[in-house]
C-alpha atoms as a PDB file:
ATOM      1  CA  UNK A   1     113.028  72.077 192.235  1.00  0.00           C
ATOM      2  CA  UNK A   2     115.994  74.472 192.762  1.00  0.00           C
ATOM      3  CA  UNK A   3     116.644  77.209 190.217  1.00  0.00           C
ATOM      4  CA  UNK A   4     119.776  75.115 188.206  1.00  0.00           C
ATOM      5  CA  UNK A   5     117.166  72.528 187.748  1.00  0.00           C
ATOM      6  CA  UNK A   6     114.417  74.683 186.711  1.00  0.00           C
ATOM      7  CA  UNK A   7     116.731  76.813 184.016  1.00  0.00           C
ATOM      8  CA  UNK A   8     117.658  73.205 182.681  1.00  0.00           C
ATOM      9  CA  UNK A   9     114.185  72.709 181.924  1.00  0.00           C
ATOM     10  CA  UNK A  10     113.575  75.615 180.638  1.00  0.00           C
ATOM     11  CA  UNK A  11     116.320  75.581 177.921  1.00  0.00           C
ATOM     12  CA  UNK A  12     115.403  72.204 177.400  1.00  0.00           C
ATOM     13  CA  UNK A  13     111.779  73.414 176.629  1.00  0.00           C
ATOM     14  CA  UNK A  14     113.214  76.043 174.537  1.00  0.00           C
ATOM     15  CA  UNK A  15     114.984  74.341 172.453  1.00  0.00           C
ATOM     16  CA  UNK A  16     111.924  71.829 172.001  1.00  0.00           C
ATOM     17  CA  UNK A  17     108.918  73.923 171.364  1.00  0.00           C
ATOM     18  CA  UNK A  18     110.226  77.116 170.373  1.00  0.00           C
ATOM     19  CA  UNK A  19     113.342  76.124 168.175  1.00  0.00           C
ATOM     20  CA  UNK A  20     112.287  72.569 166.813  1.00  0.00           C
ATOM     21  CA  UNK A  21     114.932  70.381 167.794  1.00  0.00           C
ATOM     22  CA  UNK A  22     114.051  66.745 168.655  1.00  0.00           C
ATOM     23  CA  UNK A  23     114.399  64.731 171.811  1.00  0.00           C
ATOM     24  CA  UNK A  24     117.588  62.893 170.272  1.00  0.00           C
ATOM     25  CA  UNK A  25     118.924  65.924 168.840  1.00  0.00           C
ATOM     26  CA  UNK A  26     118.542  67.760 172.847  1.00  0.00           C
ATOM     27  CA  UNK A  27     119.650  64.360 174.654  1.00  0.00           C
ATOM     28  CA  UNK A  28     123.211  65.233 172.406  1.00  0.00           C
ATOM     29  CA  UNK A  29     123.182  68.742 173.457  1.00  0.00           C
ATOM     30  CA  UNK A  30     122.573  68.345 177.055  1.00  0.00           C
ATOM     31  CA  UNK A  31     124.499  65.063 177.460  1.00  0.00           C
ATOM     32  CA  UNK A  32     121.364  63.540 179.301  1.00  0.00           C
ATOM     33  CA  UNK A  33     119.170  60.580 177.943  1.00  0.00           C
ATOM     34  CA  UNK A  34     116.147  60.426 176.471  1.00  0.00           C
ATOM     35  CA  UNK A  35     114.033  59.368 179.197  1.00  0.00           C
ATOM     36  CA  UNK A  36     115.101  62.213 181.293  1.00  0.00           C
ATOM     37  CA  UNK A  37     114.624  64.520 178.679  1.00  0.00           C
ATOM     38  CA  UNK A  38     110.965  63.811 177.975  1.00  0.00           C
ATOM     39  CA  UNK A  39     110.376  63.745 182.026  1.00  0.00           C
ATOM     40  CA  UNK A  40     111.918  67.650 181.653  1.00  0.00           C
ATOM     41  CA  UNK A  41     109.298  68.486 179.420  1.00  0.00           C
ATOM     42  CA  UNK A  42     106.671  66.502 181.469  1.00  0.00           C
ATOM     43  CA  UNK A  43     107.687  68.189 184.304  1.00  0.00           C
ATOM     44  CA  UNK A  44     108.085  72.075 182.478  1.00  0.00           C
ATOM     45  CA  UNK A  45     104.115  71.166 181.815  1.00  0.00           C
ATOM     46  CA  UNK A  46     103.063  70.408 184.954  1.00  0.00           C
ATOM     47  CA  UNK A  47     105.059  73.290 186.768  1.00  0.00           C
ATOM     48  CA  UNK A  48     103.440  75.832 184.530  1.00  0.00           C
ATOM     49  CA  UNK A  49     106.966  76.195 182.661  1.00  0.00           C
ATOM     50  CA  UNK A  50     105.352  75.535 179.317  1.00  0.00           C
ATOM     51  CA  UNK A  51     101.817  76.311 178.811  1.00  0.00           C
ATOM     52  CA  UNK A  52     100.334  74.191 175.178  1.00  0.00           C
ATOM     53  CA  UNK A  53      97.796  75.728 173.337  1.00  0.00           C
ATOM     54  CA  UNK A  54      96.642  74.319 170.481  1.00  0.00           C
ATOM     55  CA  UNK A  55      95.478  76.327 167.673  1.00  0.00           C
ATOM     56  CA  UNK A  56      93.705  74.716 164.541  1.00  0.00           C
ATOM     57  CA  UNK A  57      91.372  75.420 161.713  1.00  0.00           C
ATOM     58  CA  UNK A  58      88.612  73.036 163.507  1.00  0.00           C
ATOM     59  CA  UNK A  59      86.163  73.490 160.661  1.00  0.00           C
ATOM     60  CA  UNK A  60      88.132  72.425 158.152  1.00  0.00           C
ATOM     61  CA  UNK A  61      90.002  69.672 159.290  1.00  0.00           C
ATOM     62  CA  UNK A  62      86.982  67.853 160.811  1.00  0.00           C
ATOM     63  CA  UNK A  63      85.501  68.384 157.042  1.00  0.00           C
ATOM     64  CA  UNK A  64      88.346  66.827 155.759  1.00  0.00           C
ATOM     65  CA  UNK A  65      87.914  63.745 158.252  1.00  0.00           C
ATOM     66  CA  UNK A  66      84.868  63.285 157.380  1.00  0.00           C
ATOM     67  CA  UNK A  67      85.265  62.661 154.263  1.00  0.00           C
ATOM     68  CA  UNK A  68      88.168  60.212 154.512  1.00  0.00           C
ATOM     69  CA  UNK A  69      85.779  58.129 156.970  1.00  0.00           C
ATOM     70  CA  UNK A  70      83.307  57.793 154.039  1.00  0.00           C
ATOM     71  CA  UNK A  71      85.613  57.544 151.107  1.00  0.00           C
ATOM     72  CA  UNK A  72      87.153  54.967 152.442  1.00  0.00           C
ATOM     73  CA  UNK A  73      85.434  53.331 155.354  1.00  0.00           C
ATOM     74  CA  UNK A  74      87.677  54.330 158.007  1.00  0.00           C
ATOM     75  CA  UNK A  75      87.254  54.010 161.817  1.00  0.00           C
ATOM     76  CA  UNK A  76      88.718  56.911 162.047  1.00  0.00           C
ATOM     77  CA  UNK A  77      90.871  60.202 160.448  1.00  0.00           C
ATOM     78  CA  UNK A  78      92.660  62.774 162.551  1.00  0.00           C
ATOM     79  CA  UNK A  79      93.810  65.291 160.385  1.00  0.00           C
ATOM     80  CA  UNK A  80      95.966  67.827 161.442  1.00  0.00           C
ATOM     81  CA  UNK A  81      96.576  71.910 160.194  1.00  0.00           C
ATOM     82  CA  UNK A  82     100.180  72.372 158.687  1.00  0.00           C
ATOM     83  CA  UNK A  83      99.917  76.151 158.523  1.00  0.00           C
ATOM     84  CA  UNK A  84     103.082  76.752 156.151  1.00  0.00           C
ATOM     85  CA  UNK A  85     104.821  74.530 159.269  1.00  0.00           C
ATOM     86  CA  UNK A  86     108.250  72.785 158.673  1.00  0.00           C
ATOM     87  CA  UNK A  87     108.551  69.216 158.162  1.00  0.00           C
ATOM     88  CA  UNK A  88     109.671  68.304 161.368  1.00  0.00           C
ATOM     89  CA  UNK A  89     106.669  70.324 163.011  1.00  0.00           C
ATOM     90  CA  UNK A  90     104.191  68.459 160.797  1.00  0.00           C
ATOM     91  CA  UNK A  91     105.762  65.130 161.499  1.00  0.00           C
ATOM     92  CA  UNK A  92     105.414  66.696 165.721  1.00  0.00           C
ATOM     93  CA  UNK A  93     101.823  67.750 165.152  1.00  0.00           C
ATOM     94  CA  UNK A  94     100.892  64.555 163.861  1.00  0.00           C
ATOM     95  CA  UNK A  95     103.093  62.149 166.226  1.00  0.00           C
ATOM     96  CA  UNK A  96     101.108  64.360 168.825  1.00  0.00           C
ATOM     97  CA  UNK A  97      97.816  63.491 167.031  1.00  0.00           C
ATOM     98  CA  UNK A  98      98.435  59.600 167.127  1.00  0.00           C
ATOM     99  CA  UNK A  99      99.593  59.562 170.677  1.00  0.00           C
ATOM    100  CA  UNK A 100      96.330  61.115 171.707  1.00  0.00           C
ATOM    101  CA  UNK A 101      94.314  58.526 170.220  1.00  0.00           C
ATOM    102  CA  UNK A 102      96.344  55.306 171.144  1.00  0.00           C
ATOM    103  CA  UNK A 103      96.566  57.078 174.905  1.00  0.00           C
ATOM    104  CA  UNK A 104      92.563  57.592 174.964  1.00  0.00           C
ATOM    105  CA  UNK A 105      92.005  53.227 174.155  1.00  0.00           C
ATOM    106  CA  UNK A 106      94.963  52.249 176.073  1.00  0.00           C
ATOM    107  CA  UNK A 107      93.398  50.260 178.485  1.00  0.00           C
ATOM    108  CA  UNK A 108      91.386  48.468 176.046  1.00  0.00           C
ATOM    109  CA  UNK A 109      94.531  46.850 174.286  1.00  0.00           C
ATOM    110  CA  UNK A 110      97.479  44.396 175.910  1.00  0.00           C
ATOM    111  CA  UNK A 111      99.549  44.544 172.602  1.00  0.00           C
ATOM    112  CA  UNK A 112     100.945  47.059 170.369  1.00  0.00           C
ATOM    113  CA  UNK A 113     102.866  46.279 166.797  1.00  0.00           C
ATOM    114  CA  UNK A 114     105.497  48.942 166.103  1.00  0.00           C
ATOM    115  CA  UNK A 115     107.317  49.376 162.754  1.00  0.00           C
ATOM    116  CA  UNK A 116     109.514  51.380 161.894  1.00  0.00           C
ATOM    117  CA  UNK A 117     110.303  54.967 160.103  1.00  0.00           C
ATOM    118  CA  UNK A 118     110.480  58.857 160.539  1.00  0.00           C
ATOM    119  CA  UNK A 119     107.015  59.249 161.186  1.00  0.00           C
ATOM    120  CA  UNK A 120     106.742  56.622 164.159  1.00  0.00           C
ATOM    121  CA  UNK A 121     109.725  57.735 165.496  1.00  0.00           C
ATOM    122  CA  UNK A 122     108.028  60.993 166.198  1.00  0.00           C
ATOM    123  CA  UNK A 123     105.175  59.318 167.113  1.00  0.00           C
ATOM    124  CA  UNK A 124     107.127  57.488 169.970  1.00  0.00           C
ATOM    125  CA  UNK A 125     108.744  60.745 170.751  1.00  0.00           C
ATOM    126  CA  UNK A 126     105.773  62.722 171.365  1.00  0.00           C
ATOM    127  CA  UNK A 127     104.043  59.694 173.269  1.00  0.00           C
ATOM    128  CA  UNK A 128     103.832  61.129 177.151  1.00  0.00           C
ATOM    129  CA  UNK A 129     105.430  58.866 179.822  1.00  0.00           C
ATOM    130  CA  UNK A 130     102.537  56.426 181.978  1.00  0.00           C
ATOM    131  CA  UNK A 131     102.682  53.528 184.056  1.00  0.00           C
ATOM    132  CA  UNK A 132     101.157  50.948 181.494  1.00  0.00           C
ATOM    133  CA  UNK A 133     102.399  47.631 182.985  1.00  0.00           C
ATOM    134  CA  UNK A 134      99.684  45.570 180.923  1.00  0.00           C
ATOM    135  CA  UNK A 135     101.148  46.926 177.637  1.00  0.00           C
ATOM    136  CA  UNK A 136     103.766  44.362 175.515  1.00  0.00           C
ATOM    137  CA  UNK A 137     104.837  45.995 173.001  1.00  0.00           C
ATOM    138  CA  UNK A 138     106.212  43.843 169.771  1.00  0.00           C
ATOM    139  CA  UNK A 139     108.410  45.176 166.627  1.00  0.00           C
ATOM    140  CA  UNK A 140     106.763  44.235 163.220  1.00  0.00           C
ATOM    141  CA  UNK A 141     109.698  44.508 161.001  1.00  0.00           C
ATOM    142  CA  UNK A 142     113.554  43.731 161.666  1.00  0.00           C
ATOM    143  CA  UNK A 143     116.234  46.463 162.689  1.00  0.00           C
ATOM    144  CA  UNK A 144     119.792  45.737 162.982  1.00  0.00           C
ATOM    145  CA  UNK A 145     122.664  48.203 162.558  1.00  0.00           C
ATOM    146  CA  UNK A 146     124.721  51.191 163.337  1.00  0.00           C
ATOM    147  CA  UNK A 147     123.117  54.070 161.125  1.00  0.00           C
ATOM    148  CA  UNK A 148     119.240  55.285 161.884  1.00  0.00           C
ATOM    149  CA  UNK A 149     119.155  53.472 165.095  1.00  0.00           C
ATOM    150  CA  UNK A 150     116.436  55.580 166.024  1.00  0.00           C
ATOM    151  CA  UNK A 151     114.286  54.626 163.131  1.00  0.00           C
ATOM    152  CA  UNK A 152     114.458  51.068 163.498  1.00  0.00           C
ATOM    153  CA  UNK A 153     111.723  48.964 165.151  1.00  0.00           C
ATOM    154  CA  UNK A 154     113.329  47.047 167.376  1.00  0.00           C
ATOM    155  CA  UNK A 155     114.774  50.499 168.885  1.00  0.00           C
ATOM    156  CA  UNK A 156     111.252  52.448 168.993  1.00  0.00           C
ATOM    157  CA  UNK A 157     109.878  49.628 170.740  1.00  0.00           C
ATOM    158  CA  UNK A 158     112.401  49.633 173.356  1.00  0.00           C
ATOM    159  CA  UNK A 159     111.670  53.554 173.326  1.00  0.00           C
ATOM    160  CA  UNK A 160     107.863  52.924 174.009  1.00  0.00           C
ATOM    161  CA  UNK A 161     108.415  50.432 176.169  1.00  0.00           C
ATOM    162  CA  UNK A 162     110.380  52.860 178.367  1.00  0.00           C
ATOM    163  CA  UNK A 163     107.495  55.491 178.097  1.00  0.00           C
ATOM    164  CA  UNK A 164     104.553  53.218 179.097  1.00  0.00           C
ATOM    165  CA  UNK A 165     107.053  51.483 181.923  1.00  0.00           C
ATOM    166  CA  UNK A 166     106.176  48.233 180.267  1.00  0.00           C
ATOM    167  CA  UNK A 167     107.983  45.093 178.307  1.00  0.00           C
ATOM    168  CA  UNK A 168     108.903  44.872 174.755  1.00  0.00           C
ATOM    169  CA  UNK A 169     109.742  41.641 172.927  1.00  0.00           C
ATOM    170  CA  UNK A 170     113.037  42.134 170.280  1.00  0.00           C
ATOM    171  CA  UNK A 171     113.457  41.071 166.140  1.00  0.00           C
ATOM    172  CA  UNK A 172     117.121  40.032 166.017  1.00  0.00           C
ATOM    173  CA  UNK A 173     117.373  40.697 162.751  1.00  0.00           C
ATOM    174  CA  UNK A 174     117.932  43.109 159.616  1.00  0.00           C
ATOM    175  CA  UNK A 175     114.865  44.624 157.942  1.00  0.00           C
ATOM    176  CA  UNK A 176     116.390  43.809 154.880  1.00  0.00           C
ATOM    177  CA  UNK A 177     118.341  40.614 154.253  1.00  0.00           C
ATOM    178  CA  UNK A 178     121.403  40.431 151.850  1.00  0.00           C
ATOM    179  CA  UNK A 179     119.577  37.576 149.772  1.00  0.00           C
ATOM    180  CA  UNK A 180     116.247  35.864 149.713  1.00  0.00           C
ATOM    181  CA  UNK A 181     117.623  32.567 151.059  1.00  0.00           C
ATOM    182  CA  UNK A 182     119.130  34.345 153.928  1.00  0.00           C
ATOM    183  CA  UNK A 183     115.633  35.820 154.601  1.00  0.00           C
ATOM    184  CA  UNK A 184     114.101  32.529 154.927  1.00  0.00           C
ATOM    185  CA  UNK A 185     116.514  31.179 156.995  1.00  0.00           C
ATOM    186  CA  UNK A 186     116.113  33.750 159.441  1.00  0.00           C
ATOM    187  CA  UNK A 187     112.748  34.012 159.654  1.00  0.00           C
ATOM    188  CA  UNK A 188     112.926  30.150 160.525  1.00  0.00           C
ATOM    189  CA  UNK A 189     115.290  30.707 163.257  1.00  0.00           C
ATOM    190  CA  UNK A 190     112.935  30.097 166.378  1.00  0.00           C
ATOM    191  CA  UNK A 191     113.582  32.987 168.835  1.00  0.00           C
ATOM    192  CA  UNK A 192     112.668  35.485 165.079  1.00  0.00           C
ATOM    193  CA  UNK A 193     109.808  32.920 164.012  1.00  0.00           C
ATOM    194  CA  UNK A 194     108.651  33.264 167.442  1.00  0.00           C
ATOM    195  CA  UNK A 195     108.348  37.233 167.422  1.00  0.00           C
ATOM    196  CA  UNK A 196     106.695  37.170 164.212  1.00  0.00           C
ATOM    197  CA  UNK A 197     104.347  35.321 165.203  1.00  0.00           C
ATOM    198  CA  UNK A 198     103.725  37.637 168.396  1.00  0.00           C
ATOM    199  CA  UNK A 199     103.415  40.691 165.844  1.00  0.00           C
ATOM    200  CA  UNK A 200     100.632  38.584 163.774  1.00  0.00           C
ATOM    201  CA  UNK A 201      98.539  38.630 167.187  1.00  0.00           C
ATOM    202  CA  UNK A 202      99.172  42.437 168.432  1.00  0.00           C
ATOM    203  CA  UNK A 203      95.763  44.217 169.023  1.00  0.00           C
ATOM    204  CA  UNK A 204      96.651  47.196 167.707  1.00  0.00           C
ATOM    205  CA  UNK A 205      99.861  48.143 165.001  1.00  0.00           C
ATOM    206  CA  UNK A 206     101.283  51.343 164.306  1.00  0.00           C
ATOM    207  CA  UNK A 207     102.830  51.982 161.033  1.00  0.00           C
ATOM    208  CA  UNK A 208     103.706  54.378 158.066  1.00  0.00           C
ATOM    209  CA  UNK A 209     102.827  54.417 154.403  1.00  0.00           C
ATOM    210  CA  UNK A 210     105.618  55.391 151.906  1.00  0.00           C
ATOM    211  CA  UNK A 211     106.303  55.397 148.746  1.00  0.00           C
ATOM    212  CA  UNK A 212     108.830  54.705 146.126  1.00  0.00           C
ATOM    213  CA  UNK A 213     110.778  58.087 145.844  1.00  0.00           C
ATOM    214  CA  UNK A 214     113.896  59.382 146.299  1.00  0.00           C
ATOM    215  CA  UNK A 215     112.045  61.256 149.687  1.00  0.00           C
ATOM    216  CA  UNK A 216     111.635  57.671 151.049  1.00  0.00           C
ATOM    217  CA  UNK A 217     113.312  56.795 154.428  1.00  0.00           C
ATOM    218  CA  UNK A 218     114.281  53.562 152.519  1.00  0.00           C
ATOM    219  CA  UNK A 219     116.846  55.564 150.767  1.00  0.00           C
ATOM    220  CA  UNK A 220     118.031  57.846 153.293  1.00  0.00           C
ATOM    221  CA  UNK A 221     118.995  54.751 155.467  1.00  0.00           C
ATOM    222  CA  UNK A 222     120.829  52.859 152.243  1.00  0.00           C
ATOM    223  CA  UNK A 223     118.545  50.192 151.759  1.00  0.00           C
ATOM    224  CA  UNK A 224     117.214  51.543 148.506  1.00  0.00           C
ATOM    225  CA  UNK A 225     119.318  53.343 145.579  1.00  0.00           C
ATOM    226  CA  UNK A 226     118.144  55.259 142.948  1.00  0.00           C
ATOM    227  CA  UNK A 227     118.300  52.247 140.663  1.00  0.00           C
ATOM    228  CA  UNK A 228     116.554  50.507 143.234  1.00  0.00           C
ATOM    229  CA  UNK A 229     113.525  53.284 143.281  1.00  0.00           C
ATOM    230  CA  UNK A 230     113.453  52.814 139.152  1.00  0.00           C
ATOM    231  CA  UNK A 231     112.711  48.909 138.826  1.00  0.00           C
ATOM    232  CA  UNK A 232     110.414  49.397 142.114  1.00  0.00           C
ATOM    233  CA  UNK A 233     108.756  52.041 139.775  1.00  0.00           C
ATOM    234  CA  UNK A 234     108.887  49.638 136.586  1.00  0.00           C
ATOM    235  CA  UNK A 235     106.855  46.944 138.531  1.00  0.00           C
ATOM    236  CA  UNK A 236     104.189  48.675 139.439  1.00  0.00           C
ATOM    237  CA  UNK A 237     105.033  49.303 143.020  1.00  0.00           C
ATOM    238  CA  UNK A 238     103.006  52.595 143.654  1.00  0.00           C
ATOM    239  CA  UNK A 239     103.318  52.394 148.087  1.00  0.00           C
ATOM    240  CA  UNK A 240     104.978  50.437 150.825  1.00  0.00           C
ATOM    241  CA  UNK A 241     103.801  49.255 154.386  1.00  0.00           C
ATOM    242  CA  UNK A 242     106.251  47.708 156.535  1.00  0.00           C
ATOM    243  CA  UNK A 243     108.695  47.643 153.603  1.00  0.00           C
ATOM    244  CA  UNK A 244     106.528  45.503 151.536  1.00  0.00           C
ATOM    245  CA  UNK A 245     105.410  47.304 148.208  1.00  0.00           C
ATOM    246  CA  UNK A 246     102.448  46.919 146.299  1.00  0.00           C
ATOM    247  CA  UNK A 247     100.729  47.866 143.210  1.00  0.00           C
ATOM    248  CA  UNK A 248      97.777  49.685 142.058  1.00  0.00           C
ATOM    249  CA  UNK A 249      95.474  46.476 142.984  1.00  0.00           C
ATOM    250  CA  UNK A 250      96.854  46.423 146.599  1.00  0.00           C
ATOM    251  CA  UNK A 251      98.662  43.381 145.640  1.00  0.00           C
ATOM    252  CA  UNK A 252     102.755  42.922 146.383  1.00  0.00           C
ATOM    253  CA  UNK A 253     104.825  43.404 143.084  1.00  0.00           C
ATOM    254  CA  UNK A 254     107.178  40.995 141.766  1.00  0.00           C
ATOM    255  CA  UNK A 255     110.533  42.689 143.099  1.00  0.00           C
ATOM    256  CA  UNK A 256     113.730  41.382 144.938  1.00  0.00           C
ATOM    257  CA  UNK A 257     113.259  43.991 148.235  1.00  0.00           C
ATOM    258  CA  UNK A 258     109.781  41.905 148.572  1.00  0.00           C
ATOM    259  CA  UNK A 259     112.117  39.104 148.563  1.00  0.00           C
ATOM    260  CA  UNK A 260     114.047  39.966 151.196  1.00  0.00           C
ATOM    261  CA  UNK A 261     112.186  41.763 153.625  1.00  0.00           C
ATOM    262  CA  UNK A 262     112.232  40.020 157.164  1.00  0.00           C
ATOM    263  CA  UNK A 263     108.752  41.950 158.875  1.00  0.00           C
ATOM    264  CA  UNK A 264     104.827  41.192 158.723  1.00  0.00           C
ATOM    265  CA  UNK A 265     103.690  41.413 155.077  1.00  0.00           C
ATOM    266  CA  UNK A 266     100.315  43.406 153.980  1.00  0.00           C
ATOM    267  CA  UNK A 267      98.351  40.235 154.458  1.00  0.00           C
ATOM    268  CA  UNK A 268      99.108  39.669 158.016  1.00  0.00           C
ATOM    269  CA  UNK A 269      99.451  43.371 158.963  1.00  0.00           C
ATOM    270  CA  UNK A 270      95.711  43.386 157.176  1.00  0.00           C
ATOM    271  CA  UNK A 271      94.817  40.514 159.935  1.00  0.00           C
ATOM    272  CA  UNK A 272      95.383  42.834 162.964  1.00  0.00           C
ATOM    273  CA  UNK A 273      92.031  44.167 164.838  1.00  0.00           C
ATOM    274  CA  UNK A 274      93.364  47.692 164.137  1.00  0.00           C
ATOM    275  CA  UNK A 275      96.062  49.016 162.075  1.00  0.00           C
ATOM    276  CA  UNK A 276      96.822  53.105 162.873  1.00  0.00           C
ATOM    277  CA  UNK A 277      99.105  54.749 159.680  1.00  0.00           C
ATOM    278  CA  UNK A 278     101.013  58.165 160.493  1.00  0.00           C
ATOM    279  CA  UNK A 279     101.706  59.765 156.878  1.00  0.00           C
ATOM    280  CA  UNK A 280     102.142  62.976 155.352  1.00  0.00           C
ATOM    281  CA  UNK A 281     103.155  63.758 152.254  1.00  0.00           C
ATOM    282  CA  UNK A 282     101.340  64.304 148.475  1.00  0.00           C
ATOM    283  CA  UNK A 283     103.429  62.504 146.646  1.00  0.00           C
ATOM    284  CA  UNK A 284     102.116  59.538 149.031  1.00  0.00           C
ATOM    285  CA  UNK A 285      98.875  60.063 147.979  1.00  0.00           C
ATOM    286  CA  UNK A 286      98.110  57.243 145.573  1.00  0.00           C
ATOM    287  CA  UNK A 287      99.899  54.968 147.658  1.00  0.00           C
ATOM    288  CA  UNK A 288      97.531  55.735 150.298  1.00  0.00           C
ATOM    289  CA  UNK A 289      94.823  55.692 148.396  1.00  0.00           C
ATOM    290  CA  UNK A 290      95.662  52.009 147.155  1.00  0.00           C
ATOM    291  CA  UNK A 291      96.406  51.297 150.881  1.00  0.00           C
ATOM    292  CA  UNK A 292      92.744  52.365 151.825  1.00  0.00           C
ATOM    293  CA  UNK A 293      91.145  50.645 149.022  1.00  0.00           C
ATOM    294  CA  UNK A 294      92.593  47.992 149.959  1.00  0.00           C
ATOM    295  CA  UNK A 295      91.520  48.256 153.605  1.00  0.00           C
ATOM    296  CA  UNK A 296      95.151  47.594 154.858  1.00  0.00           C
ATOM    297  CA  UNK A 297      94.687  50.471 157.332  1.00  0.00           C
ATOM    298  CA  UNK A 298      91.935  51.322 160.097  1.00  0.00           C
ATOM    299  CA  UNK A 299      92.631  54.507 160.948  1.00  0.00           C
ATOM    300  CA  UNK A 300      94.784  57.618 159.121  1.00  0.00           C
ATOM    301  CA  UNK A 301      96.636  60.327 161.028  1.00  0.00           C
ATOM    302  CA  UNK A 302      97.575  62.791 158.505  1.00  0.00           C
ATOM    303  CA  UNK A 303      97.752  66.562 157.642  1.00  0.00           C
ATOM    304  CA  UNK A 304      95.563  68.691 155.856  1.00  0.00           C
ATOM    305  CA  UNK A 305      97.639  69.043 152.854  1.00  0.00           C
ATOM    306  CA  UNK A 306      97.901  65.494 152.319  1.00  0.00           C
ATOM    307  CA  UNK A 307      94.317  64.789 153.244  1.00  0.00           C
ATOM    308  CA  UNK A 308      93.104  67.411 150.421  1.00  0.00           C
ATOM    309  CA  UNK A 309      95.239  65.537 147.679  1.00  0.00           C
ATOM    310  CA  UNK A 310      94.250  62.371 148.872  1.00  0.00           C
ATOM    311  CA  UNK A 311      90.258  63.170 148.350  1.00  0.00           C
ATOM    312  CA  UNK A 312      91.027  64.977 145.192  1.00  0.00           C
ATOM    313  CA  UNK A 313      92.771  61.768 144.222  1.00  0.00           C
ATOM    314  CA  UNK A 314      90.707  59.467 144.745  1.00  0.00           C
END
């Protein structure tokens, strides 16, 4: 490694751990692409570069797990520390958190369900390159589009594919259709039937749990408005996995988005072996809590904050 190399790496570092910025946000500032960015900060690892230490009230967030694995029956909780953290570094901690427990039962699984938001994109960024040729990895929700590219499912796939050096099927098609009848016709196009059907048999999904709010990544992207967040609100809807919202009883409300969401819907993601949510956030917390009740999701990576409102909730 010569020294223009190394100094590369070490802004690139810099500007990761120490400022905040995201892979995408350094791949524009360096002109380089994402796969060579998260090499860099492979590589500023493993030549001593950038030393990690992780620092974490242990007590109390293993307390806190704890007691989401009894409350609710869960395989398992990670819960991660906030400390008075920025979004973006909560969202990092826990992407970090979920990578470390897919990468630790990788070679027990062949397929892995991907959907789509803020929260798995982080979780796809943080995810550390590794030969995984076994791996398929299949979207669970469409994605088409020029805005959020990096949010969308078919795209994060791609992105994990590249990490894990591995194949990734493709959903050509929107998460959200202009009408219902255009949802059912493309559902029952063969090569999009065909991918749904691969995401009802993935061993393992990955997904996030929202809720209808003006905070959701549903509205930053455009396919919610405010109006939109109101009559979700007047039905009932109280959370949202994959885009499909449900009520209080875990069941899907009566609403045209339900209508015209092309993606796995709670009863199929419920099907898969093992479904993994990445969510922070309190004002997700009875969503969640509906979503566990419900026993939609195996295991919860979270933060402490969340976790604490969660419990007091429920």
């Amino acid at each position: 490694m010569d020294a223009k190399e190394r100094n590369l790496i070490a802004k690139v570092s810099k500007l990761y751990y120490l400022e905040g910025w995201t892979q995408n946000e350094i791949c524009k500032k360096v002109s380089l692409s994402r796969p060579i960015i998260s090499k860099m900060l492979q590589q500023a690892r493993e030549k001593n570069i950038v030393e990690v230490y992780m620092k974490d009230e242990t007590v109390h967030t293993v307390e806190l797990e704890r007691n989401l694995e009894k409350k609710y029956g869960l395989h398992e909780a990670v819960v991660v520390s906030v400390s008075n953290k920025g979004p973006e570094m909560v969202r990092r901690r826990m992407g970090q958190a979920a990578t470390a427990y897919l990468s630790k039962k990788i070679n027990q699984i062949n397929t892995i369900g991907v959907s789509w938001g803020k929260s798995i994109s982080t979780f796809v960024e943080e995810f550390q390159s590794q030969p995984q040729s076994h791996i398929h990895l299949v979207p669970l929700i469409g994605g088409m589009g020029q805005g959020f590219v990096h949010y969308h499912s078919n795209h994060l796939s791609f992105q994990l594919a590249q990490q894990l050096n591995t194949s990734s099927s493709y959903l050509y098609a929107p998460a959200v259709a202009e009408s219902a009848d255009l949802k059912h016709a493309i559902k029952n196009s063969k090569d999009v039937a065909a991918v749904l059907e691969e995401g009802r048999k993935v061993d393992i999904a990955v997904v996030g749990v929202s809720s209808p709010s003006s905070e959701s990544t549903m509205v930053g992207m455009g396919y919610l408005n405010e109006q939109d967040i109101g009559t979700l609100k007047d039905s009932g809807a109280v959370g949202d996995i994959n885009s499909c919202f449900y009520n209080r009883d875990g069941q899907l409300v009566r609403h045209p988005i339900n209508d015209r969401v092309i993606g796995l819907n709670l009863e199929e993601i419920k099907e898969i072996p093992e479904v993994l949510a990445i969510a922070e956030g309190a004002y997700k917390a009875e969503g969640l809590h509906v979503a566990l009740k419900s026993k939609y999701l195996d295991v919860l990576v979270t933060d402490d904050k969340t976790a604490e409102t969660l419990l007091e909730y429920a």
